[in-house]
N, C-alpha and C. Protein backbone atom coordinates (compact mmCIF):
# COMPACT_ATOMS: atom_id res chain seq x y z
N UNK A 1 -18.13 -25.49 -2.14
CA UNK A 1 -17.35 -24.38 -2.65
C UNK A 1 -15.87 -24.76 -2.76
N UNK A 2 -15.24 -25.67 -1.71
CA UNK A 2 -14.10 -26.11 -2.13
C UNK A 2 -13.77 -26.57 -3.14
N UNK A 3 -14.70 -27.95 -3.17
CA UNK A 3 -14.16 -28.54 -4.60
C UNK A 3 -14.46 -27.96 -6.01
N UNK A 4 -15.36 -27.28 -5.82
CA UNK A 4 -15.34 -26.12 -6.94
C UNK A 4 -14.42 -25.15 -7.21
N UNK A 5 -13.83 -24.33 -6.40
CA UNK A 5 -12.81 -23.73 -6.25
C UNK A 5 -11.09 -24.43 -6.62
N UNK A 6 -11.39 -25.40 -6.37
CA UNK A 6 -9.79 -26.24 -6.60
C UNK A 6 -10.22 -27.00 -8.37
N UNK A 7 -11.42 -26.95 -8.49
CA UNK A 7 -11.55 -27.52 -9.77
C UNK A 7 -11.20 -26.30 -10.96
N UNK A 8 -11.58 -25.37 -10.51
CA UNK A 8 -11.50 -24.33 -11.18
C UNK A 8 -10.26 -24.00 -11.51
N UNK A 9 -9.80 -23.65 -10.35
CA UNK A 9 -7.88 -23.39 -10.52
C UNK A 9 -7.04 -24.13 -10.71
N UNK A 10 -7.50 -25.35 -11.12
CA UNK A 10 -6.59 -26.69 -11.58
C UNK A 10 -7.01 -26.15 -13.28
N UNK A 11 -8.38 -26.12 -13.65
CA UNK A 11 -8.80 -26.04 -14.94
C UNK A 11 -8.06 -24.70 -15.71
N UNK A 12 -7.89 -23.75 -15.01
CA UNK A 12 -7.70 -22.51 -15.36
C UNK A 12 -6.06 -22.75 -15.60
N UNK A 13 -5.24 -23.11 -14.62
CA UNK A 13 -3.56 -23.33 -14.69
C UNK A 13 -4.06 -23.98 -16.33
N UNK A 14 -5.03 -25.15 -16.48
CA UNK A 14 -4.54 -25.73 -17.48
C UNK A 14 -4.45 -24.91 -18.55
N UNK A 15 -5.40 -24.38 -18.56
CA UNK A 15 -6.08 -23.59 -20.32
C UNK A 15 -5.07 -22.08 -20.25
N UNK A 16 -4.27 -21.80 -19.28
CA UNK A 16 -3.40 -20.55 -18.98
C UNK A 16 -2.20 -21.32 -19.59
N UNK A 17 -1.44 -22.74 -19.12
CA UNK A 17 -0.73 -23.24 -20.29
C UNK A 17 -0.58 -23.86 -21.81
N UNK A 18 -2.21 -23.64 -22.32
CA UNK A 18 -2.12 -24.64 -23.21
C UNK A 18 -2.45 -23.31 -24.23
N UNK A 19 -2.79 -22.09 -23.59
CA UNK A 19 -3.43 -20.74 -24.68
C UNK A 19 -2.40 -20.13 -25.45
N UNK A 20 -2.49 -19.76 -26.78
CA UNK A 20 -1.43 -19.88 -28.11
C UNK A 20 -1.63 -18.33 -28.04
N UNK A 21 -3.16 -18.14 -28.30
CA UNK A 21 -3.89 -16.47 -28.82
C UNK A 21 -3.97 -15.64 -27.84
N UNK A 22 -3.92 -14.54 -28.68
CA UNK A 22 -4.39 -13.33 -27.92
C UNK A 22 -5.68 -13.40 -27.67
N UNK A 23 -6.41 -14.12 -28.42
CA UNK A 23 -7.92 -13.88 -28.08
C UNK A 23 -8.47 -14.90 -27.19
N UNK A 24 -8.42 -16.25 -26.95
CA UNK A 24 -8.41 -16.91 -26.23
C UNK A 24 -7.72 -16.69 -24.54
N UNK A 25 -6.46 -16.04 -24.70
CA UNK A 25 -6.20 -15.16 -23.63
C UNK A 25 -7.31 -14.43 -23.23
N UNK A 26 -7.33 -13.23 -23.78
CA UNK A 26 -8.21 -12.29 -23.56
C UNK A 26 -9.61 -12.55 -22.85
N UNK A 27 -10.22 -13.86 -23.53
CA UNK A 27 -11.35 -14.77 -22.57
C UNK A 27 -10.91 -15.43 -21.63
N UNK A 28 -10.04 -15.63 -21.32
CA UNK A 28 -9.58 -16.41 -19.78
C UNK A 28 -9.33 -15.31 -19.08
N UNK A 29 -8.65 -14.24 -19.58
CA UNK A 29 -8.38 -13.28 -18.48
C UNK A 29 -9.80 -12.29 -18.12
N UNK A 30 -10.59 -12.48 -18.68
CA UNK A 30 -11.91 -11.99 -18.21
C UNK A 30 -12.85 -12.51 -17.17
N UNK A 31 -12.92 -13.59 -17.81
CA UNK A 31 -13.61 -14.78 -17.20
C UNK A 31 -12.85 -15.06 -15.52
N UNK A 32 -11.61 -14.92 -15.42
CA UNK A 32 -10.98 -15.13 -14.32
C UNK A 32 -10.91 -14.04 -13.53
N UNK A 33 -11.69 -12.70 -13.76
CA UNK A 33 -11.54 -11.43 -13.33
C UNK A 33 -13.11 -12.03 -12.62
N UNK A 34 -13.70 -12.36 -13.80
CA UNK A 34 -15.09 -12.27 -12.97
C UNK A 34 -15.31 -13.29 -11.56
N UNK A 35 -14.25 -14.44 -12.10
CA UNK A 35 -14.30 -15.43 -10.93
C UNK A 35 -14.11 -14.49 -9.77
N UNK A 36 -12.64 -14.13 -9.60
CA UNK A 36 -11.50 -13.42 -8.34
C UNK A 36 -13.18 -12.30 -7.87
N UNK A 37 -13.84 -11.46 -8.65
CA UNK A 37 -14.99 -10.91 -8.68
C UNK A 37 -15.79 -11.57 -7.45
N UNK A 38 -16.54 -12.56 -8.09
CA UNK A 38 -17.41 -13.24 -7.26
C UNK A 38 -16.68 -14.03 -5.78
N UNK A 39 -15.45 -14.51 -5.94
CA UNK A 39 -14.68 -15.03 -4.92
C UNK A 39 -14.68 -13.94 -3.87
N UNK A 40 -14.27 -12.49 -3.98
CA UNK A 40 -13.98 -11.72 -3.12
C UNK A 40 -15.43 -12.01 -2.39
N UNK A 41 -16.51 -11.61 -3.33
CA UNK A 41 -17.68 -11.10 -2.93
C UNK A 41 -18.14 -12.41 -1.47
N UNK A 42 -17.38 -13.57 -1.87
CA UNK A 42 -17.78 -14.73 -0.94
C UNK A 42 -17.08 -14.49 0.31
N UNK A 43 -15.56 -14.29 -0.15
CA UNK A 43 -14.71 -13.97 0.90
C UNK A 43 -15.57 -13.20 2.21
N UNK A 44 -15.65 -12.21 1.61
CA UNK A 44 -16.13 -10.94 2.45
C UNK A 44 -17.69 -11.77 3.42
N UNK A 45 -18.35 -12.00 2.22
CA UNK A 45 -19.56 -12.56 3.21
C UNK A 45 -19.08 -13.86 4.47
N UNK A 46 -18.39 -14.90 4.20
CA UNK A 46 -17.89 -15.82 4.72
C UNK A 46 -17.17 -14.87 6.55
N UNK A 47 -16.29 -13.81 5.99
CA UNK A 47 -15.59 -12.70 7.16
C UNK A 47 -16.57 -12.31 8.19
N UNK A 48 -17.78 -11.86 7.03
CA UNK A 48 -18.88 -11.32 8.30
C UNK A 48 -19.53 -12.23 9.07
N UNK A 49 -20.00 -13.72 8.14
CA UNK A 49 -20.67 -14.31 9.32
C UNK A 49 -19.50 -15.24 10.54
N UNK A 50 -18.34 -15.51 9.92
CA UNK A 50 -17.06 -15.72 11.02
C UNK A 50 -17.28 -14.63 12.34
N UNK A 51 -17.04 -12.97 12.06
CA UNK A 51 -17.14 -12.03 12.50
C UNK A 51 -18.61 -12.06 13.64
N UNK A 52 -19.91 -12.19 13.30
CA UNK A 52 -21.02 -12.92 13.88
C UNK A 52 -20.89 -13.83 14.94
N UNK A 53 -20.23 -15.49 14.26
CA UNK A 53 -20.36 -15.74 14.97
C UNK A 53 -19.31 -16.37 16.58
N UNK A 54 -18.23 -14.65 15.58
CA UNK A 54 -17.32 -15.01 17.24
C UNK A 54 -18.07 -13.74 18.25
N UNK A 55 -18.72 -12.99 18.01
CA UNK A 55 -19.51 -12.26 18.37
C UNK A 55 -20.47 -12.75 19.50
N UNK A 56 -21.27 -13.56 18.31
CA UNK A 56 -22.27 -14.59 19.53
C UNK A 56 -21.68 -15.01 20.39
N UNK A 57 -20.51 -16.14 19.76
CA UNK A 57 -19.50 -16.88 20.73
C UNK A 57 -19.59 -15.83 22.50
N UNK A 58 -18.64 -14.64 21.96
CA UNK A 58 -18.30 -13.91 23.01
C UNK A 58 -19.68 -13.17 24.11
N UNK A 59 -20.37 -13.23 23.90
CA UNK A 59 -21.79 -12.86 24.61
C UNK A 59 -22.18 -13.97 24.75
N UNK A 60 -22.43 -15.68 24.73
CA UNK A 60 -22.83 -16.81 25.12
C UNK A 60 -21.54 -16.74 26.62
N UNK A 61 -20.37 -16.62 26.03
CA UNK A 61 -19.19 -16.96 27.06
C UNK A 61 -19.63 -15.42 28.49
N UNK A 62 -20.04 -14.99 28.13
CA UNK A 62 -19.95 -13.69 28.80
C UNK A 62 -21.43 -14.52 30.05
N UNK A 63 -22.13 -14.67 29.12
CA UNK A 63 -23.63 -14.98 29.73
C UNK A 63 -23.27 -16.25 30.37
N UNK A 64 -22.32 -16.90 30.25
CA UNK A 64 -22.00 -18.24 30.99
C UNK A 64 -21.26 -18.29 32.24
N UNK A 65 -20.67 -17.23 32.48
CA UNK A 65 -19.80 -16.82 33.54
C UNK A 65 -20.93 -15.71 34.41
N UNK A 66 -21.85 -15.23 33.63
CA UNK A 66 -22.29 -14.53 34.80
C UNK A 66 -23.26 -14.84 35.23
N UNK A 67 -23.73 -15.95 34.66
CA UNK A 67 -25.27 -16.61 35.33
C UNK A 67 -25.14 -18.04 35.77
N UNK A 68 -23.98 -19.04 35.49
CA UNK A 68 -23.53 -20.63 35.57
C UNK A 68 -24.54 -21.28 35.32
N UNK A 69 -25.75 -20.81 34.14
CA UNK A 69 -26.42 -21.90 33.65
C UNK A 69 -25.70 -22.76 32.31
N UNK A 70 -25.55 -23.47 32.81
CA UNK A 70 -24.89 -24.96 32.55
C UNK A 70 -25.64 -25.10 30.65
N UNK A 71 -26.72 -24.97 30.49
CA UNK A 71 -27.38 -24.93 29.06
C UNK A 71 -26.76 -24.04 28.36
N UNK A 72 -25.92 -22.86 28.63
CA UNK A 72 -25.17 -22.12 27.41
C UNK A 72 -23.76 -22.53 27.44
N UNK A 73 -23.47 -23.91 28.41
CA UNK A 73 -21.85 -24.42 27.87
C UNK A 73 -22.37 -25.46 26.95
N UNK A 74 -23.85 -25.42 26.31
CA UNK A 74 -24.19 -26.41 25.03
C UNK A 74 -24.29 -25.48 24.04
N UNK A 75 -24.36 -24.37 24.26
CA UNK A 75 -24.45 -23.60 23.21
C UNK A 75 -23.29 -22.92 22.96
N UNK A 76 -22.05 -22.70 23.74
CA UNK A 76 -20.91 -22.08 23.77
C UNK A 76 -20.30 -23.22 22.80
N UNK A 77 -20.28 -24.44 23.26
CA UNK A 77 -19.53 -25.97 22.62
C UNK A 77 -20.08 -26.07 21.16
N UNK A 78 -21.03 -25.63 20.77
CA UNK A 78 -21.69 -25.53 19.78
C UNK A 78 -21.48 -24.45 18.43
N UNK A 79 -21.23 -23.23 19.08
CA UNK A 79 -21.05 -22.59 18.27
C UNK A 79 -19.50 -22.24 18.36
N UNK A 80 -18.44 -22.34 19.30
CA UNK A 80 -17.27 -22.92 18.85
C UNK A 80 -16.52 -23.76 17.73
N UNK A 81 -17.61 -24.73 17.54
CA UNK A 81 -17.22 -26.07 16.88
C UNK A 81 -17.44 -25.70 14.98
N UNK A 82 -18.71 -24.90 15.61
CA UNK A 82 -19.18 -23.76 14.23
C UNK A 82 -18.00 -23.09 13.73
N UNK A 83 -17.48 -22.20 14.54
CA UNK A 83 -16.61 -21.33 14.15
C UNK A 83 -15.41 -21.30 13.86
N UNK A 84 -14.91 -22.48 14.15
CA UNK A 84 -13.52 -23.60 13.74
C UNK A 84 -14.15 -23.82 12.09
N UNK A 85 -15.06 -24.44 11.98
CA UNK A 85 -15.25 -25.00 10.40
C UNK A 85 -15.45 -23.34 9.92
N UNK A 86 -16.04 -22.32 10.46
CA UNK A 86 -16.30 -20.99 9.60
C UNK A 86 -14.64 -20.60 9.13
N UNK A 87 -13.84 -20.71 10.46
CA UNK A 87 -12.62 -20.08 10.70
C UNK A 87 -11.53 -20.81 9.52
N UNK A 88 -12.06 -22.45 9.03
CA UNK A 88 -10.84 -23.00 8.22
C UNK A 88 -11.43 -22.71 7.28
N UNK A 89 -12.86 -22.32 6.28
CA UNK A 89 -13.04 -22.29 5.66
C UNK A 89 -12.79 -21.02 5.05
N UNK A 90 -12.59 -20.20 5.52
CA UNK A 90 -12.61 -18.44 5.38
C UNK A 90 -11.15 -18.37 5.15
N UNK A 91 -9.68 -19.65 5.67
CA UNK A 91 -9.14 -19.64 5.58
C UNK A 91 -8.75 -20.18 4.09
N UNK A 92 -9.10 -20.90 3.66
CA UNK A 92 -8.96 -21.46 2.38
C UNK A 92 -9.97 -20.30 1.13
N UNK A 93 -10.75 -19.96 1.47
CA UNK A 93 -11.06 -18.55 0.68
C UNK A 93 -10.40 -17.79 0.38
N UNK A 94 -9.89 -17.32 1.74
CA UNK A 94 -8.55 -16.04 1.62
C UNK A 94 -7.29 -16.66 0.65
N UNK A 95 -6.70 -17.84 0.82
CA UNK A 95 -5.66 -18.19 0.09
C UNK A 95 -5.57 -18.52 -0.98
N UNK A 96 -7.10 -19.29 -1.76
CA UNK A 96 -7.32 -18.96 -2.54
C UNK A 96 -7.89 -18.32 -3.57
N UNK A 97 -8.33 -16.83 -3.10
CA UNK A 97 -8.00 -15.73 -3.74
C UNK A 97 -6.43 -14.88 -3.96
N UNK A 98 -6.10 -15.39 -3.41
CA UNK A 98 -4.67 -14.82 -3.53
C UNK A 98 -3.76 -15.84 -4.57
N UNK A 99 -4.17 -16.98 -4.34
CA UNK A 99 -4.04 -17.66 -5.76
C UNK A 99 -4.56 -17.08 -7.25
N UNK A 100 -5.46 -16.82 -6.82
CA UNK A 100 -6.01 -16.66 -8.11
C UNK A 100 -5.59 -15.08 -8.78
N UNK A 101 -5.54 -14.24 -7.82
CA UNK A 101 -4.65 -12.80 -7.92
C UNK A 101 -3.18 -13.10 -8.69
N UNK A 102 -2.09 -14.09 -8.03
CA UNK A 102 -1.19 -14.36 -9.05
C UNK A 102 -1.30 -15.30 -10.02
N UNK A 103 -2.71 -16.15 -10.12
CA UNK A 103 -2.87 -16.67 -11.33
C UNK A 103 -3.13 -15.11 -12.54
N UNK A 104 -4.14 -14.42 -12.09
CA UNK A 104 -3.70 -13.04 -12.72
C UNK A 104 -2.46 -12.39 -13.48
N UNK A 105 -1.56 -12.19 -12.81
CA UNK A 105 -0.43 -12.12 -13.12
C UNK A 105 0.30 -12.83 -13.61
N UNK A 106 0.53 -13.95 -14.01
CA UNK A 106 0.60 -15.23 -14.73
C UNK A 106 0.27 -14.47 -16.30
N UNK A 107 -1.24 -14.38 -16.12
CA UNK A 107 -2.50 -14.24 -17.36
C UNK A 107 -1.61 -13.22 -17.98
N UNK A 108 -1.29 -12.19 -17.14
CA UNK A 108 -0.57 -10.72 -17.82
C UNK A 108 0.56 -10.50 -18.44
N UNK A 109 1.57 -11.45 -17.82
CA UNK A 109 2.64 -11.70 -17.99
C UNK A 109 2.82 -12.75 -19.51
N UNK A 110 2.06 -13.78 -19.40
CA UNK A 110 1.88 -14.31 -20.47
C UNK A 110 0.87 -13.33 -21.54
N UNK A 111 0.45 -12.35 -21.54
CA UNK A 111 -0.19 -11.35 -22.36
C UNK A 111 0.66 -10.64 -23.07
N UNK A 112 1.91 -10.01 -22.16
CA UNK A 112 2.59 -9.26 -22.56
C UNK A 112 3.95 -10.22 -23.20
N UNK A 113 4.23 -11.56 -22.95
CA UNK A 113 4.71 -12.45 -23.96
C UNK A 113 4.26 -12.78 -25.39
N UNK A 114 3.01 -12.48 -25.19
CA UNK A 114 2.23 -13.06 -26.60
C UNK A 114 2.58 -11.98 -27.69
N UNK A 115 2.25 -10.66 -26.98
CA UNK A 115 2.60 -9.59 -27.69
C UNK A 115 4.04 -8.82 -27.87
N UNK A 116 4.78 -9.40 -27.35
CA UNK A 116 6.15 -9.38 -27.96
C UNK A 116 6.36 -10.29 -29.06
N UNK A 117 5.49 -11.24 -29.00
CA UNK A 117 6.00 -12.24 -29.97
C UNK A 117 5.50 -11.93 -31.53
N UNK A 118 4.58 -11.60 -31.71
CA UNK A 118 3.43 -11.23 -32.41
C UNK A 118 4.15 -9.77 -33.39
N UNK A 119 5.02 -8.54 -32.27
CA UNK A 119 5.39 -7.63 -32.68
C UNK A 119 7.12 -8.30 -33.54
N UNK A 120 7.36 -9.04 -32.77
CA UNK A 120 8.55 -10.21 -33.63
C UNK A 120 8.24 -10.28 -35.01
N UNK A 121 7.07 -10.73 -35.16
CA UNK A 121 6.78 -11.77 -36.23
C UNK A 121 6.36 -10.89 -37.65
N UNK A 122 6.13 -9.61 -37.34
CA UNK A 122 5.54 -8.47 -37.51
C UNK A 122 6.69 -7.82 -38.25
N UNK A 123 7.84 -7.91 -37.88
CA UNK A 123 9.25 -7.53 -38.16
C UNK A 123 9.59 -7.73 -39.09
């Protein structure tokens, strides 16, 4: 999902500087609605199972202190180690969706350039 994600928003900056039309706009700014779309939808799932598994985390740690079987500091070490990779990855989700929110604004801003120009030319 990373390198998909960074491929995407490298591809998208490009075709956001190289777009002349309104209509070609108009398909990037859709298409990039549906991305930010599906991104949230990951976001959110990625939150809950983070959310899970500091959950577990905290009931393994709970069950480790009140019983000192030694077999749930393999499972505490374990799903720690989990939740570091859940925790950076959920982190790079979140940021880039928020990339992609002011790549949005970018899209709009250059929308509402196109169509000043257009009403120029019109003149």
């Amino acid at each position: 999902m990373t390198e998909y994600l960074k491929a995407y928003m490298s591809k998208t900056q490009q075709r956001l500087s190289d777009c002349s039309s309104p209509d070609m706009l108009e398909e990037l700014l859709a298409e990039h609605m549906d991305k930010i779309m599906f991104m949230q939808h990951e976001r959110i799932v990625h939150f809950l199972v983070t959310m899970l598994f500091a959950i577990v985390l905290a009931v393994f740690i709970i069950g480790l202190l009140l019983t000192d079987n030694m077999a749930l500091l393999i499972l505490v070490t374990i799903i720690l180690v989990l939740l570091g990779f859940y925790i950076k990855h959920y982190y790079f989700l979140e940021n880039t969706v928020q990339k992609m929110y002011r790549v949005y604004d970018e899209m709009l801003e250059k929308r509402r350039d196109l169509a000043k120009k257009e009403d120029t030319s019109h003149d």
